[in-house]
Protein backbone atom coordinates (compact mmCIF):
# COMPACT_ATOMS: atom_id res chain seq x y z
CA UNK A 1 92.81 84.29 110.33
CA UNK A 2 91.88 87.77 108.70
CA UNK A 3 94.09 89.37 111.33
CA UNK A 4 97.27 87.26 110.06
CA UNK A 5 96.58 88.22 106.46
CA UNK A 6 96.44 91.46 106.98
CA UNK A 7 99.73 91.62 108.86
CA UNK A 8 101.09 89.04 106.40
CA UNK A 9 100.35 91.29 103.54
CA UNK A 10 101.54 94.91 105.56
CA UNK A 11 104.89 92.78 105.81
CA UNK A 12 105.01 92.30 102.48
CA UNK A 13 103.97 96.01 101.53
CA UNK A 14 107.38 97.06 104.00
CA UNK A 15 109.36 94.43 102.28
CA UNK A 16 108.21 95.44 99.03
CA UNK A 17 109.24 99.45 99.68
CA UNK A 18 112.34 98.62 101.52
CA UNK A 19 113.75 96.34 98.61
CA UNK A 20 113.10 98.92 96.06
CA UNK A 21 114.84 101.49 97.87
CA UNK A 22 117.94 99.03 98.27
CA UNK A 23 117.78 98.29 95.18
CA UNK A 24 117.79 102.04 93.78
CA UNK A 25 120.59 102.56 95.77
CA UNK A 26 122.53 99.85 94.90
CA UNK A 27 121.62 100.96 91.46
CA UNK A 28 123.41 104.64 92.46
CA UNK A 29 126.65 103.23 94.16
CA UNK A 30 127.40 101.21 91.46
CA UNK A 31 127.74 103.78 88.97
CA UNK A 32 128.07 106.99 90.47
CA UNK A 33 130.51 105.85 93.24
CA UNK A 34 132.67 103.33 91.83
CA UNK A 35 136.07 103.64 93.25
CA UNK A 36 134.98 104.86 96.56
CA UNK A 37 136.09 103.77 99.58
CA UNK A 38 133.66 103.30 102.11
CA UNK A 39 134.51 103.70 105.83
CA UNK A 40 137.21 101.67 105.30
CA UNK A 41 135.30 98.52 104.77
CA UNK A 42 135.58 98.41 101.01
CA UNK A 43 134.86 99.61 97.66
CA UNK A 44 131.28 101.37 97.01
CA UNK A 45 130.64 99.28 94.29
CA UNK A 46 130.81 96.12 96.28
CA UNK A 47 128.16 97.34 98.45
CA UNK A 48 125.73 98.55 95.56
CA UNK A 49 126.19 94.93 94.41
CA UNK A 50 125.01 93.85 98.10
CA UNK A 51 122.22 96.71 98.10
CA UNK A 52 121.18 95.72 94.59
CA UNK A 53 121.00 91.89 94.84
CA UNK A 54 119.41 92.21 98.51
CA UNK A 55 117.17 94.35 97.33
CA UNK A 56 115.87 92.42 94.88
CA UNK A 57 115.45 89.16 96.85
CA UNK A 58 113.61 91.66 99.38
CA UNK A 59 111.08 92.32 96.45
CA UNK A 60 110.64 89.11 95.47
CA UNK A 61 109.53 87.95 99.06
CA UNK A 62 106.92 91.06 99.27
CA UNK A 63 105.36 89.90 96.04
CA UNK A 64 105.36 86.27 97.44
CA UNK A 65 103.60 87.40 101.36
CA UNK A 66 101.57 89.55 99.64
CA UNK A 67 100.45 87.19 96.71
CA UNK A 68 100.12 84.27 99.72
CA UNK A 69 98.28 87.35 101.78
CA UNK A 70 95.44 87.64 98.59
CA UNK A 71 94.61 83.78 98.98
């Protein structure tokens, strides 16, 4: 059982890093590269919107695996 919390709560460590670094760089295309078209799939400001809100969500289930992790 010690095992699975510990790999429980390094999942929730990786979620926690990735998330904020979506969520920074959601942050960036949103206002430094609004009006940017990106690779021909769309405006850059719909994907920081994406990166931001995914990012986010990402957090919020690191906090959760690693709060469940500490019990």
């Amino acid at each position: 059982m010690k095992r699975f919390a510990i790999s429980i709560g390094v999942l929730g460590l990786v979620l926690n890093v990735l998330g904020g670094i979506s969520a920074l760089a959601g942050v960036y295309l949103i206002t430094a590269k609004a009006g940017v078209e990106m690779f021909g799939w769309g405006d850059a400001r719909t994907f920081g919107y994406l990166f931001f809100c995914v990012g986010l969500c990402c957090v919020c289930a690191g906090l959760v695996l690693a709060k469940y992790a500490r019990k």
